[in-house]
Protein backbone atom coordinates (compact mmCIF):
# COMPACT_ATOMS: atom_id res chain seq x y z
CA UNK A 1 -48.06 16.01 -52.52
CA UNK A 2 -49.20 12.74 -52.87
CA UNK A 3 -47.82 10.10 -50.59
CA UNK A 4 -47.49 6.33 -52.12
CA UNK A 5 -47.29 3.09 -50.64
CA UNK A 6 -43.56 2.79 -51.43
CA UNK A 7 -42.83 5.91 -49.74
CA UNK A 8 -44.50 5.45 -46.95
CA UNK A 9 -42.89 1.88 -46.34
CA UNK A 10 -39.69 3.46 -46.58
CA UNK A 11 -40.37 5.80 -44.07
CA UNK A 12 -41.26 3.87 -41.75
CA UNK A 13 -38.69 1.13 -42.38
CA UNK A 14 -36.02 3.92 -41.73
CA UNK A 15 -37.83 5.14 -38.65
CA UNK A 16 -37.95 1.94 -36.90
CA UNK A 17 -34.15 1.14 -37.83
CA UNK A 18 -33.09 4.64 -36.49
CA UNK A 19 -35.09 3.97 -33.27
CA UNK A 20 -33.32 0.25 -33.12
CA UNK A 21 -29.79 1.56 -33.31
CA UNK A 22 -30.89 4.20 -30.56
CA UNK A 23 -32.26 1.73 -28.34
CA UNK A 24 -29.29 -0.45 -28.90
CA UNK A 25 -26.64 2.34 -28.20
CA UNK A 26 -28.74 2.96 -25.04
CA UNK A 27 -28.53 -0.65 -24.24
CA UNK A 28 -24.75 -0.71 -24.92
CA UNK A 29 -24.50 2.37 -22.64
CA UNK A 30 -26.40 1.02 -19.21
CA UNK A 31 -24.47 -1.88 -19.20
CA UNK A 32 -21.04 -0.40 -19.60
CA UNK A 33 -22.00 1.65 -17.19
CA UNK A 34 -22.99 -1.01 -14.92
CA UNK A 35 -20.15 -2.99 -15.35
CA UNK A 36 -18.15 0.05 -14.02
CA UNK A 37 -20.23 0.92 -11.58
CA UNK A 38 -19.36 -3.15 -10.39
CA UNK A 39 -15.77 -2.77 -11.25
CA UNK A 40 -15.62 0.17 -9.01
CA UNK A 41 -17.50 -0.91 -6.27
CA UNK A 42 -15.00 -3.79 -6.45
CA UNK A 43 -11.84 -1.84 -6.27
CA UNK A 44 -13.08 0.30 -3.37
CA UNK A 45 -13.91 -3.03 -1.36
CA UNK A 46 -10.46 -4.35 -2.01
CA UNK A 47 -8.46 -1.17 -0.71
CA UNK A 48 -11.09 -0.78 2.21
CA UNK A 49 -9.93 -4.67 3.30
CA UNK A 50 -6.21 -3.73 2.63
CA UNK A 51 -6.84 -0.50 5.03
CA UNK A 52 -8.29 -2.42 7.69
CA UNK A 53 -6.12 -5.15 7.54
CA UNK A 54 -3.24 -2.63 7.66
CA UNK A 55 -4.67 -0.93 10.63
CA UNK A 56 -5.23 -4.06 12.21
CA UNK A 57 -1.36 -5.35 12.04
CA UNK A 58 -0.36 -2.50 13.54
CA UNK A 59 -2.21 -3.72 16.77
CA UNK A 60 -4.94 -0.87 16.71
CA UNK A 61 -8.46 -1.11 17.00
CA UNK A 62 -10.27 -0.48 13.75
CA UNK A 63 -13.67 0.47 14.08
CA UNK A 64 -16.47 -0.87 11.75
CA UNK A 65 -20.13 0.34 11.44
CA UNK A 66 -22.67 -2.28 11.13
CA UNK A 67 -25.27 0.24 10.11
CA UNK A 68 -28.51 0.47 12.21
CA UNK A 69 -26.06 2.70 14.67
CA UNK A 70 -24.03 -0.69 15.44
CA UNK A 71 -20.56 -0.56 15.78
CA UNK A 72 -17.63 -3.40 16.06
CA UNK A 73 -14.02 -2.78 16.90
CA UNK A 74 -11.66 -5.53 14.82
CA UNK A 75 -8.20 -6.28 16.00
CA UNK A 76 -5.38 -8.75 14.65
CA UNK A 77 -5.53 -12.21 16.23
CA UNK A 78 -1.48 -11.83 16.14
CA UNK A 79 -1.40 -8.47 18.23
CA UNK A 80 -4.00 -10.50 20.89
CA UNK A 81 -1.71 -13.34 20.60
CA UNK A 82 1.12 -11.25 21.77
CA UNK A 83 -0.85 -9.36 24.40
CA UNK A 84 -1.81 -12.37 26.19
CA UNK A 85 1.89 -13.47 25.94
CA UNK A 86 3.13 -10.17 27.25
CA UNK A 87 1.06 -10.00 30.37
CA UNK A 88 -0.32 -13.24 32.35
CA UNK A 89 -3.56 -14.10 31.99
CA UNK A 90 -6.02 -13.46 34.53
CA UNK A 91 -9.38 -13.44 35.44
CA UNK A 92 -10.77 -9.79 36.88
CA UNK A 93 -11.47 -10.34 40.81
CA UNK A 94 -9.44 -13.91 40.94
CA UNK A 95 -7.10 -14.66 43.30
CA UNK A 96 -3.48 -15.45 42.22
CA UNK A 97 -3.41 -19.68 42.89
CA UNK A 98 -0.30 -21.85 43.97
CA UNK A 99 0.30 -25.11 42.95
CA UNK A 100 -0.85 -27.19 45.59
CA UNK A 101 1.65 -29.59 47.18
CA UNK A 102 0.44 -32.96 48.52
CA UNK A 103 2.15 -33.81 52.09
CA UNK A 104 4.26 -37.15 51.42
CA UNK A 105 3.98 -39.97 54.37
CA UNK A 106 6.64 -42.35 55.25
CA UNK A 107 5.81 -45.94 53.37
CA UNK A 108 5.02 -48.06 56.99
């Protein structure tokens, strides 16, 4: 069987097209799987913020970790706003104070 030029070009021409379209459907592939993979990541962030923030309102300590074995305990600002209102503030190992009164002299 004798191959000719024509033949030959055709071959190849078809090779290189089907390895194109493969290449491009790969292409098309990794990114929708990227953009997925971002529109999940997305989603999870947004309903871990509503779960803390929900935790949070409810005057409860929410723990976070930092990473690196770091961890941070979040609170509302309200529910320490209403703590300090509750109960008067003091400072541990102060003394309660009075106001001070000034003795008043007669005018001479």
């Amino acid at each position: 069987m004798k191959v000719t030029k024509t033949a030959l070009t055709e071959i190849i021409s078809i090779t290189v097209a089907v390895l194109a379209l493969l290449y491009i459907g790969w292409d098309t592939w990794r990114d929708f799987k990227n953009v997925q993979l971002k529109n999940t990541a997305s989603q999870w962030y947004a309903q871990a913020f509503l779960d803390i923030s929900a935790a949070a309102e409810k005057c409860q300590q929410v723990p976070l970790n930092l990473g690196n074995g770091k961890t941070m305990d979040i609170v509302s600002v309200d529910c320490l706003k209403q703590a300090a209102n509750q109960t008067p503030a003091t400072t541990p190992g102060a003394t309660p104070t009075t106001p001070e009164t000034t003795p008043t002299t007669p005018n001479k």
